[in-house]
Protein backbone atom coordinates (compact mmCIF):
# COMPACT_ATOMS: atom_id res chain seq x y z
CA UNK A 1 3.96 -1.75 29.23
CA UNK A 2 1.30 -0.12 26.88
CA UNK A 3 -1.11 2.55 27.22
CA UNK A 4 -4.74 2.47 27.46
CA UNK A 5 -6.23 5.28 25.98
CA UNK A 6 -10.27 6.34 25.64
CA UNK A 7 -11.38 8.52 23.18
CA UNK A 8 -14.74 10.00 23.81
CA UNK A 9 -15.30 12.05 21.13
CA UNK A 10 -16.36 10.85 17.69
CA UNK A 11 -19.65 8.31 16.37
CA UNK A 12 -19.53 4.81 14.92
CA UNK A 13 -21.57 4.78 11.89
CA UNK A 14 -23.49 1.79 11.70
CA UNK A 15 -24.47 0.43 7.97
CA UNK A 16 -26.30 -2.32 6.63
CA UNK A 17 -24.39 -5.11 4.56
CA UNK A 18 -21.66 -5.60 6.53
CA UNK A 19 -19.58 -8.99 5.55
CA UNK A 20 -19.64 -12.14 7.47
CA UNK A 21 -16.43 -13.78 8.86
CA UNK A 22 -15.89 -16.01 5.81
CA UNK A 23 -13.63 -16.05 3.18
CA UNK A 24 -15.06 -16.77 -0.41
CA UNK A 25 -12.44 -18.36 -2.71
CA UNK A 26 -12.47 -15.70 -5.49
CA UNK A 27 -10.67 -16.87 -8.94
CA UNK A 28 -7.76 -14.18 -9.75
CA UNK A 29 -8.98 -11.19 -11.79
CA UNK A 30 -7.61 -11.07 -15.52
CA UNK A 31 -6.49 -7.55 -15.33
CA UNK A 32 -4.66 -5.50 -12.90
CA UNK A 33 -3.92 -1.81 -12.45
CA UNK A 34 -1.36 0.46 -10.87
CA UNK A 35 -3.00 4.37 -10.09
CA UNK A 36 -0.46 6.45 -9.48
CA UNK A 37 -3.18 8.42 -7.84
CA UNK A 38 -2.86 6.46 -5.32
CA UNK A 39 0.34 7.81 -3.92
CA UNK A 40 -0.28 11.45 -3.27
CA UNK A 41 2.94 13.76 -3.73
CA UNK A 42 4.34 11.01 -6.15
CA UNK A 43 5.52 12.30 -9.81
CA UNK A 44 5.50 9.21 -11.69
CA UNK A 45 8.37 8.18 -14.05
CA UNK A 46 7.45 5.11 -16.03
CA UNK A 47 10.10 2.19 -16.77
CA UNK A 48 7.68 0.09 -18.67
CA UNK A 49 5.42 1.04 -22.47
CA UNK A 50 2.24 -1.15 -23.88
CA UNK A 51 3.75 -4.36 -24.97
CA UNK A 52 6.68 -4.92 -22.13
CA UNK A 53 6.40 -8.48 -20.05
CA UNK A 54 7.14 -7.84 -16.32
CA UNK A 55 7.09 -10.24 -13.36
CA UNK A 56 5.87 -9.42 -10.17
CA UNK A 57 7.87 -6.98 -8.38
CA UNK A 58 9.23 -5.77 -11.67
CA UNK A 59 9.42 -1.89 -11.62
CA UNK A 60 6.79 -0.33 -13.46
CA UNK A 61 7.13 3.51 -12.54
CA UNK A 62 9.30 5.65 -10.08
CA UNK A 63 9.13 8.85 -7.92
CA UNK A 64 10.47 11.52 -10.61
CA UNK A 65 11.91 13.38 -6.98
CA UNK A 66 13.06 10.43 -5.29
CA UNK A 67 14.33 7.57 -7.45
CA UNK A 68 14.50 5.10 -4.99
CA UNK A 69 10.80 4.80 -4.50
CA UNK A 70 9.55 2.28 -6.55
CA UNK A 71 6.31 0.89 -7.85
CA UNK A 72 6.36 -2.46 -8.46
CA UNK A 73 3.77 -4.93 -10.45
CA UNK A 74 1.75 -7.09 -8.47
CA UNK A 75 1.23 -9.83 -10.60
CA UNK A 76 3.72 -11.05 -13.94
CA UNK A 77 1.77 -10.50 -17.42
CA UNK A 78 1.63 -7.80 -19.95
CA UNK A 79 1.32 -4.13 -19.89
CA UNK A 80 -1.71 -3.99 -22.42
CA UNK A 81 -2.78 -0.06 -21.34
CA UNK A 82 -1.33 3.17 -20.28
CA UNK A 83 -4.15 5.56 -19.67
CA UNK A 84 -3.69 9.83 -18.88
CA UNK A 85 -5.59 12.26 -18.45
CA UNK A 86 -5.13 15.97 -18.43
CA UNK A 87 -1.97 17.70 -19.58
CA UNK A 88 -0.99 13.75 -19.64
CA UNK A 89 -1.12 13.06 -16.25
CA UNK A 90 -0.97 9.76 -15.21
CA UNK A 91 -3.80 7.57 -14.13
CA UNK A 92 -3.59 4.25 -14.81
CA UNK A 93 -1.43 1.28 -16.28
CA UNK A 94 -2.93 -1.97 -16.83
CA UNK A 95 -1.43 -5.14 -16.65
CA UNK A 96 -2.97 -8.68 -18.41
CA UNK A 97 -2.17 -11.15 -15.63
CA UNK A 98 -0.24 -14.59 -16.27
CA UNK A 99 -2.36 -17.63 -15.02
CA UNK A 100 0.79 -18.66 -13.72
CA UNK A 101 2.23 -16.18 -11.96
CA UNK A 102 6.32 -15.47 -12.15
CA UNK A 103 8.36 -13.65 -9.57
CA UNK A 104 11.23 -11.36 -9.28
CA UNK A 105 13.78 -12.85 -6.64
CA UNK A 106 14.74 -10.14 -4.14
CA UNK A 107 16.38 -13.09 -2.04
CA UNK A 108 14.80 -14.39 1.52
CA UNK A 109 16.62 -13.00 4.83
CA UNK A 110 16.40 -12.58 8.46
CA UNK A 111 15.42 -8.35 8.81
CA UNK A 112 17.05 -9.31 12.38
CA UNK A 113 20.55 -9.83 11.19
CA UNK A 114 20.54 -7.42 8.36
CA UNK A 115 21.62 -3.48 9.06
CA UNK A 116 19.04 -0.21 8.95
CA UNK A 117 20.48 0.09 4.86
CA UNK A 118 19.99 -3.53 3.96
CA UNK A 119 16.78 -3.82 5.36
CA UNK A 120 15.44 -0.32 3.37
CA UNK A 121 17.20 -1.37 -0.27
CA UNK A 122 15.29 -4.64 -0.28
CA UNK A 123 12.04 -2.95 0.43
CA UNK A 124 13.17 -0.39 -1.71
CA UNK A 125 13.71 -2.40 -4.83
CA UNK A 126 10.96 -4.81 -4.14
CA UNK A 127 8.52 -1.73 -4.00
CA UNK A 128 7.02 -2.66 -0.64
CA UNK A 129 8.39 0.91 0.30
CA UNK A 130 5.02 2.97 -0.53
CA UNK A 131 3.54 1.26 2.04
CA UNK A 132 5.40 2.61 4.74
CA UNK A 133 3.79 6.41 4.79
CA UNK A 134 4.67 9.33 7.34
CA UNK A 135 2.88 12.16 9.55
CA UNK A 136 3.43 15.20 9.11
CA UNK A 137 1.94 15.80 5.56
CA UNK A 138 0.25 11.76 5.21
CA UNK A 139 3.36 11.11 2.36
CA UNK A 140 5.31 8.33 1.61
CA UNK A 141 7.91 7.86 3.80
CA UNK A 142 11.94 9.39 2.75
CA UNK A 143 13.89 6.50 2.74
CA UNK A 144 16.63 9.40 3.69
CA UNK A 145 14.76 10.18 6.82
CA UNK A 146 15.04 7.83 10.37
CA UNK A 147 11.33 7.59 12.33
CA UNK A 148 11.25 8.67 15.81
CA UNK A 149 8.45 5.76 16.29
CA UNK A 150 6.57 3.26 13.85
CA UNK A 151 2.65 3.01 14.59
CA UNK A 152 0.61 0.17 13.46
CA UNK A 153 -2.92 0.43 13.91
CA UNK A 154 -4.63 -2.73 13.93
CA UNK A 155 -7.86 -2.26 13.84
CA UNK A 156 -10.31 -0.18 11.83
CA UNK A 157 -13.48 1.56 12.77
CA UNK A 158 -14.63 2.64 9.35
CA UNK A 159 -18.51 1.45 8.68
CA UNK A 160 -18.25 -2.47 7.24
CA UNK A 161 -14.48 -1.71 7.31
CA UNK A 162 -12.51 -5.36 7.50
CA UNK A 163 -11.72 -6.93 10.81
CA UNK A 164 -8.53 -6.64 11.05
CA UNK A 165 -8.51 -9.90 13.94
CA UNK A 166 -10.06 -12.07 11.26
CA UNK A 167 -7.93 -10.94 8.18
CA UNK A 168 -4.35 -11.86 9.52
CA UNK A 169 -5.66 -15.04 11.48
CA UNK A 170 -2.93 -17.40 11.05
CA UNK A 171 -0.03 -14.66 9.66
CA UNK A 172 1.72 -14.46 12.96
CA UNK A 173 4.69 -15.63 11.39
CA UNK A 174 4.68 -12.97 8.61
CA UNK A 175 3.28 -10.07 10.91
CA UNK A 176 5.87 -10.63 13.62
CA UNK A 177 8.98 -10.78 10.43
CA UNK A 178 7.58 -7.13 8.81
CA UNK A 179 7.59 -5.98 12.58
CA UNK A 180 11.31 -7.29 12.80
CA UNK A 181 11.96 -5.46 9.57
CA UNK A 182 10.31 -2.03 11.14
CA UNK A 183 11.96 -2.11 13.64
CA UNK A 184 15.35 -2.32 12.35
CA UNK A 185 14.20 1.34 10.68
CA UNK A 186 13.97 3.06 14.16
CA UNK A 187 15.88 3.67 16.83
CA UNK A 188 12.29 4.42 18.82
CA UNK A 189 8.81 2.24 19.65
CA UNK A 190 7.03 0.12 17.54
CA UNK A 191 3.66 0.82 18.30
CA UNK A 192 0.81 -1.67 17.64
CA UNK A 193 -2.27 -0.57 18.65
CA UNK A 194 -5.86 -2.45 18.97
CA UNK A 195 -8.84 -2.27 20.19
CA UNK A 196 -10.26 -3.09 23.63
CA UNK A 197 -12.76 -5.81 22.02
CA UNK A 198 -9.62 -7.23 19.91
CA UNK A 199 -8.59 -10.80 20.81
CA UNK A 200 -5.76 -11.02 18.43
CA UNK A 201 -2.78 -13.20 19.40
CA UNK A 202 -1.19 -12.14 16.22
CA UNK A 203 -1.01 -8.34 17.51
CA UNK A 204 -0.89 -8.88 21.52
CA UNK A 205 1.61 -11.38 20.63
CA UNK A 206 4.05 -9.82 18.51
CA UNK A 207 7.71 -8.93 20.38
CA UNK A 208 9.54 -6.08 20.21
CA UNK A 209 6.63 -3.87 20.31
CA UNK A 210 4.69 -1.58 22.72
CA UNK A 211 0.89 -2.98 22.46
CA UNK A 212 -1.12 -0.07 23.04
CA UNK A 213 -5.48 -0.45 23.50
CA UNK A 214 -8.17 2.01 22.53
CA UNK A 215 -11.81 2.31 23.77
CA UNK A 216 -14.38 4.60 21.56
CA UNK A 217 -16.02 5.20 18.82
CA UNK A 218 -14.58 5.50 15.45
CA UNK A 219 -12.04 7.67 14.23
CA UNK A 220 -10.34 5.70 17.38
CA UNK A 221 -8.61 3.59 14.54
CA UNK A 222 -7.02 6.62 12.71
CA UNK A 223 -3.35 6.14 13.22
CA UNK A 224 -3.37 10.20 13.64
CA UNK A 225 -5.98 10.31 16.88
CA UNK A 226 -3.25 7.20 18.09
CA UNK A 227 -0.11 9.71 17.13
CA UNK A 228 -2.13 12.69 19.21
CA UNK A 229 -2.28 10.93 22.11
CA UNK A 230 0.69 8.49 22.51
CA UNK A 231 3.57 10.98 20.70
CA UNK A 232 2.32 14.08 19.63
CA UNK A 233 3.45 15.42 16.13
CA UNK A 234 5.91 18.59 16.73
CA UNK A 235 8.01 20.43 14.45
CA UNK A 236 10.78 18.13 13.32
CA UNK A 237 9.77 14.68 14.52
CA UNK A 238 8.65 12.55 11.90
CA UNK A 239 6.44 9.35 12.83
CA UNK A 240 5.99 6.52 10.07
CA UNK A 241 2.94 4.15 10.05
CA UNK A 242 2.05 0.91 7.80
CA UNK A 243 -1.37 -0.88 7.90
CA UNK A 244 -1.48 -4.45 9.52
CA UNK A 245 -1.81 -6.34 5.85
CA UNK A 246 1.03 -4.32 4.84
CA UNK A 247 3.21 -4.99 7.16
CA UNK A 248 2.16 -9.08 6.56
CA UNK A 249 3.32 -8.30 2.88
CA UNK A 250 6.41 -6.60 4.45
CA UNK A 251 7.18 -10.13 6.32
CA UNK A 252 6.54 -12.21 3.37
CA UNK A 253 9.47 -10.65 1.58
CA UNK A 254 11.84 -11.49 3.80
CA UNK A 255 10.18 -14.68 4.15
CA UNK A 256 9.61 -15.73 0.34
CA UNK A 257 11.92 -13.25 -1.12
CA UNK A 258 8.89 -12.16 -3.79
CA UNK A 259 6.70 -9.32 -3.47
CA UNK A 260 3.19 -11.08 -2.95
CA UNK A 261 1.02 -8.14 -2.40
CA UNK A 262 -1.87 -10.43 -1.33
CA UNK A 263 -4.66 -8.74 1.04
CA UNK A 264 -8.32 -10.11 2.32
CA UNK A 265 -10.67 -7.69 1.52
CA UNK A 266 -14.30 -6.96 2.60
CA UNK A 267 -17.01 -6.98 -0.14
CA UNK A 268 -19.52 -5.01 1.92
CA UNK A 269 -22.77 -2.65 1.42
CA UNK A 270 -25.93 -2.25 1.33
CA UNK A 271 -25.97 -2.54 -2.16
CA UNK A 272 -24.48 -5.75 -2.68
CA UNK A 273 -26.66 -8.80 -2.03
CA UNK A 274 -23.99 -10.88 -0.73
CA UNK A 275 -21.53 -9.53 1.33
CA UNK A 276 -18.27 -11.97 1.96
CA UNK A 277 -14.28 -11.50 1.95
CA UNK A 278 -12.01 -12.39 -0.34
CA UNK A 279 -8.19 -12.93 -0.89
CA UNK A 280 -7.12 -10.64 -3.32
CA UNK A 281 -3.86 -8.98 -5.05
CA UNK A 282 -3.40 -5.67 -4.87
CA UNK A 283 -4.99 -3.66 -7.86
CA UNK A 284 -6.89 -6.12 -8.43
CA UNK A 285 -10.07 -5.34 -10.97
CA UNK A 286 -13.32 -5.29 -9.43
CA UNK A 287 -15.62 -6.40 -11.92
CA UNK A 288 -16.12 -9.91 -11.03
CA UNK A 289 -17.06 -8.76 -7.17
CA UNK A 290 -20.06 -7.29 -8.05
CA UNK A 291 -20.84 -9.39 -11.36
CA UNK A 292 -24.48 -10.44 -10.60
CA UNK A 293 -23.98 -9.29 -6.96
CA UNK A 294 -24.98 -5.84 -6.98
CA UNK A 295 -28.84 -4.97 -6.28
CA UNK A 296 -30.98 -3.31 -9.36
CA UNK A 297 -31.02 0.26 -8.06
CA UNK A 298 -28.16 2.37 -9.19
CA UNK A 299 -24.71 2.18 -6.82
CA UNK A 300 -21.98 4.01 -6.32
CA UNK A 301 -19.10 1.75 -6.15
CA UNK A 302 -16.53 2.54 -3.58
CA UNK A 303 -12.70 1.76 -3.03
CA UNK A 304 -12.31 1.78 0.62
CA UNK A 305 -14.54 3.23 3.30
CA UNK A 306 -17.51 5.31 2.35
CA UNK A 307 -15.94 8.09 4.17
CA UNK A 308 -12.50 8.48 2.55
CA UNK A 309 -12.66 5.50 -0.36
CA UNK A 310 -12.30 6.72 -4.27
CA UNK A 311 -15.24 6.29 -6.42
CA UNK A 312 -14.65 4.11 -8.87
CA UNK A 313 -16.79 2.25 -12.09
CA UNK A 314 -17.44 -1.07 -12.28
CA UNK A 315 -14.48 -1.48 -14.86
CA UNK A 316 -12.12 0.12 -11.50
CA UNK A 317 -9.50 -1.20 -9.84
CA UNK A 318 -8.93 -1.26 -5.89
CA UNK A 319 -6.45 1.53 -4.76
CA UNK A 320 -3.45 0.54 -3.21
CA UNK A 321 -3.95 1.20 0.12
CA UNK A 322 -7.41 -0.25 0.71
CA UNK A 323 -8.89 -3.68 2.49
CA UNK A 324 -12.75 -2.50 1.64
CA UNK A 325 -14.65 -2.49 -1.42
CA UNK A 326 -18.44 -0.64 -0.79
CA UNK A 327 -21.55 -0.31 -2.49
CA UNK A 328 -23.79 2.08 -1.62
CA UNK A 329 -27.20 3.31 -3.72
CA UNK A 330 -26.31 6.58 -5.76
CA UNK A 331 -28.43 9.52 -3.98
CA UNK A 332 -29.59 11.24 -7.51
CA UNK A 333 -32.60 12.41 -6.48
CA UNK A 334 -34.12 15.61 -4.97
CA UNK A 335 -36.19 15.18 -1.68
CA UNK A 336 -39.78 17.27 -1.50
CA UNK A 337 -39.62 19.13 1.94
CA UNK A 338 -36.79 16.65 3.63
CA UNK A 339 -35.98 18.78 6.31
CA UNK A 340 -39.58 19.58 7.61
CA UNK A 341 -40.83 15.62 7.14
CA UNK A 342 -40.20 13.73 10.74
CA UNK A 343 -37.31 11.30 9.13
CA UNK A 344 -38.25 8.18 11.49
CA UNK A 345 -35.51 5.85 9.22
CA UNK A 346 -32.81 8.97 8.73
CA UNK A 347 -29.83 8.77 10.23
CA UNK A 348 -28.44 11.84 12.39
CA UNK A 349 -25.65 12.46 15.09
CA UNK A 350 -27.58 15.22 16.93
CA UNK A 351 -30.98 14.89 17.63
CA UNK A 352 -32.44 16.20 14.73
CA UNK A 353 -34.28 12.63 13.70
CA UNK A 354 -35.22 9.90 15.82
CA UNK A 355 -31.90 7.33 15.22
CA UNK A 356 -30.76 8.19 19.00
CA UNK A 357 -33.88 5.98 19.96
CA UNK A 358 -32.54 3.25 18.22
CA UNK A 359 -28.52 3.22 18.76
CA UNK A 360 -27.79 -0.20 17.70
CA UNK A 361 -30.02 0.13 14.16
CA UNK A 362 -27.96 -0.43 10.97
CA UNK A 363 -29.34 2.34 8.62
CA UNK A 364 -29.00 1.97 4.23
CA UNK A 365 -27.41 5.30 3.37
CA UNK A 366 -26.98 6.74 0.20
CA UNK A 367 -25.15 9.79 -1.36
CA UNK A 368 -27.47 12.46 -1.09
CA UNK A 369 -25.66 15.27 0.58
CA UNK A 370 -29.09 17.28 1.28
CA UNK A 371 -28.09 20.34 0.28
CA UNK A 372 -25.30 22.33 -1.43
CA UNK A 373 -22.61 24.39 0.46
CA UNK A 374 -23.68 26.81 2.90
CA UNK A 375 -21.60 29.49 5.06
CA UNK A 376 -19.27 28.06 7.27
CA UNK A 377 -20.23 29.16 10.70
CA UNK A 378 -18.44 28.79 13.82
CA UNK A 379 -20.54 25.91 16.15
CA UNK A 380 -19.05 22.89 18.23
CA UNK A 381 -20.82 20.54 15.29
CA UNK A 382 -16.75 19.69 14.50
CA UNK A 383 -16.16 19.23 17.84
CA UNK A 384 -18.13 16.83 19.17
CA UNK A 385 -17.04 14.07 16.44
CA UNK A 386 -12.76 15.23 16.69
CA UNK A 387 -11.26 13.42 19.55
CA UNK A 388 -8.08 15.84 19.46
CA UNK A 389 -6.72 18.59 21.14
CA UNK A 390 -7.32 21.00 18.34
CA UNK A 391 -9.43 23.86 16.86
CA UNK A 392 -10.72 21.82 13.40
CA UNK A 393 -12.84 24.76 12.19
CA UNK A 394 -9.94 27.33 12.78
CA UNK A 395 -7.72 25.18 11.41
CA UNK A 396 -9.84 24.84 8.48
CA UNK A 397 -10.34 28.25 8.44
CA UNK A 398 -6.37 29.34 8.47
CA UNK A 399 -5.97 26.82 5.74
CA UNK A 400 -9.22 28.51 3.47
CA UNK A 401 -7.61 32.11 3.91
CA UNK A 402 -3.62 30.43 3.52
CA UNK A 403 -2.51 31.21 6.53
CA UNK A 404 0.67 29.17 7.08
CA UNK A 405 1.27 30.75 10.94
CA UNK A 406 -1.88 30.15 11.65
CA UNK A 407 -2.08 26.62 10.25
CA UNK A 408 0.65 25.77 12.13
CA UNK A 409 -0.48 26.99 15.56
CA UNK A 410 -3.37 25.24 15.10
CA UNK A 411 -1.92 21.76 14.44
CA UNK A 412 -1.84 21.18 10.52
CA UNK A 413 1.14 19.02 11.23
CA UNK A 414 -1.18 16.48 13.45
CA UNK A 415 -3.88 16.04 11.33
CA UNK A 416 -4.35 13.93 7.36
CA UNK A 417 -7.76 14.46 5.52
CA UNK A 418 -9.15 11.05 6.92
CA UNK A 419 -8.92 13.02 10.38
CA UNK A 420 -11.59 15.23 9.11
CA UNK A 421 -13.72 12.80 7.17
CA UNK A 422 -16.40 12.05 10.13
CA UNK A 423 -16.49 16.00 10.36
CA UNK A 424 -17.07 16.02 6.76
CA UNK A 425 -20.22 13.61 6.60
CA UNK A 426 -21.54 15.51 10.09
CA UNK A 427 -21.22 18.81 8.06
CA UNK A 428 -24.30 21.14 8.23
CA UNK A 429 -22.40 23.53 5.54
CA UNK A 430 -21.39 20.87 3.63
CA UNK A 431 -17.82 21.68 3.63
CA UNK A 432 -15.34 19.78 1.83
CA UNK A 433 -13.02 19.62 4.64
CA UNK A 434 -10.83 16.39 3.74
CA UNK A 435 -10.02 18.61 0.68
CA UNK A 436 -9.38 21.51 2.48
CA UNK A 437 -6.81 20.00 4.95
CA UNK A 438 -5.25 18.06 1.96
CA UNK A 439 -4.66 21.40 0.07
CA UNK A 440 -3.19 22.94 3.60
CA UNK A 441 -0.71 20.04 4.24
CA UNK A 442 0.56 20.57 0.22
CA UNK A 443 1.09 24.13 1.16
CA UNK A 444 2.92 23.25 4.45
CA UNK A 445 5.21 20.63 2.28
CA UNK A 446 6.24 22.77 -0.86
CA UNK A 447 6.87 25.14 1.26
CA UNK A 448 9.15 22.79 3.80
């Protein structure tokens, strides 16, 4: 029997351009791009050089510290670019995608009838692995390590974020065969979690798993307020999670046999004209979403939420992990007494303006942080929006000063930067906190 848990704590934040429940038939992209960016902790060893032909689900690059984690192409075609940055590091490698696309066979099976090993090697090899991540330290999981429990959050309450209901609407089949599959990689619960205003069959239905509901306001979806309250993080446990499309791709595998990284994204904003969704590969090139669907004024163009996405240019490619692709108008400009003028249309989560008149308005942000960095001062600002049982300004504050006691006492091994991103956009002091906690959990995991 699950769990119904209400978080209390925390804001929705309600923006305009959100995408209708359609799905626009979008023609494949030409181009395609794995960022080992992406994968945070990763040190990429490539397999492939301009010129090579791969298939999908050949092996393009691998984890320099852990060889069996591979990452695979999505589509077949020809590596045309390898791009680096600084000191050579890594960033992007381009693929030209055949119109017909050809497949590497990793064989179709029953995850039910195959042991623990067989069922990691074939996500192993078909590089479906880097989906499944882990908490503590928000990694890719060690194939070497066993789960205590598998979460699955399915449902997202990042503004204009995909609903995750309507996306995997008719994937029972594949959902319930990736759960089959995660479950074969844990001796403990499968959790799937959803929302109270979910009406799902694919997630309430799925067997072999412990359906668990949340009421509140976003971050409710983070899979680490879900790990806080249903099986706290201590020293030693490890807890895996994989997003709901993943886990479809997961299924399809053993299904199919081919590693079909197919997702249904949200094309959402106020900045585009018409928002819609759209079934996409992943890495997928962005261009020809906002082709003549972007409004005059200069955007920012966004892959994944505005609150934890990677800003990208219009010649980007989506990252790995996300379902959302956001415009939002670029906030380049300075604003003549802002803080003293009565802000009727601003948005705020005190008091400050007049949006608590008007709960249910959708308001057209932009990036203007209003402000520079100020002193960090103690307040319950942080409080109000973090729905755990945890300090977040001392634990920012250990992590500033590299504390490692102190970062553990106060729950570093809980928390991944998306758990401070509402924080972060609340932020009087402007306080890069994401970036703070990402620097403290790299600290926790060199140091083991």
């Amino acid at each position: 029997m699950g769990k119904t848990i209400r978080i209390n704590k925390g804001y929705n934040i309600k923006l305009k351009g959100k995408a209708p429940l359609t799905i626009k038939n979008h023609p494949q992209a030409e181009t395609f791009a794995i960022k080992p960016t992406d994968f945070h902790g990763l040190v990429p060893k490539l397999h492939v050089q301009v010129g090579t032909e791969v298939k999908a689900g050949t092996t393009i690059l691998h984890d320099k510290y852990n060889e069996n984690v591979l990452i695979t192409a999505p589509v077949s075609g020809e590596v045309i670019e390898i791009n680096r940055g600084e000191k050579r590091k890594l960033l992007e490698v381009k693929i030209l995608a055949d119109k017909d696309l050809k497949y590497e066979d990793f064989g179709a099976a029953d995850p039910s009838g195959l042991s623990e090993e067989q069922v990691k090697e074939k996500i192993l090899k078909s590089g479906c692995w880097p989906f499944i991540r882990q908490r503590p330290f928000d990694v890719i999981a060690k194939p070497e390590n066993t789960p205590n429990e598998i979460f699955i959050s399915a449902f997202d309450t990042n503004p204009l974020a995909a609903d995750m209901s309507f996306v995997v609407q008719g994937k029972e089949k594949e959902f319930q065969t990736g759960v089959n599959a995660l479950k074969q990689l844990t001796s403990g619960n499968v959790h799937v979690n959803v929302h109270a205003n979910s009406d799902s069959s694919v997630f309430t239905n799925a067997s072999g798993v412990e359906v668990n509901t949340f009421k509140g306001p976003h971050p409710a979806s983070n899979v680490g307020v879900q790990i806080h309250h249903l099986s706290p993080i201590s020293k030693g446990k490890v807890i895996w999670y994989v997003n709901p499309q993943d886990v479809i791709i997961i299924g399809r595998l053993f299904l199919e046999g081919k590693f079909i990284p197919k997702k249904t994204i949200a094309v959402a904003g106020p900045q585009i004209k018409e928002p819609y969704y759209a079934e996409v590969l992943v890495g997928t090139s962005v261009k020809s979403f906002i082709d003549d669907n972007l409004k005059e004024n200069l955007s920012r163009l966004i892959s994944g939420s505005v609150l934890t996405g990677e800003a990208i240019s219009g010649e980007g490619y989506l990252g790995f992990y996300h379902s959302q692709l956001t415009a939002i108008k670029e906030g380049n400009y300075p604003e003549f007494l802002g803080w003293a003028l009565p802000g009727f249309g601003k948005l705020s989560l005190t008091r400050a303006f007049w949006s608590w008149l008007t709960p249910n308005k959708e308001f057209e942000l932009d990036t203007n942080t209003h402000g520079e960095e100020r002193p960090f001062v103690m307040s319950n600002q942080y409080d109000n929006l973090f729905p755990m049982d945890i300090y977040p300004v001392a634990l920012l504050k250990s992590i500033m000063v590299n504390d490692m006691d102190k970062m553990e006492q106060f729950g570093i091994l809980e928390v991944a930067p998306e758990d401070f991103a509402l924080c972060e956009f609340a932020c009087t002091s402007k306080i890069n906190s994401q970036e703070i906690v990402r620097e403290g959990l790299d600290i926790m995991l060199k140091e083991g």
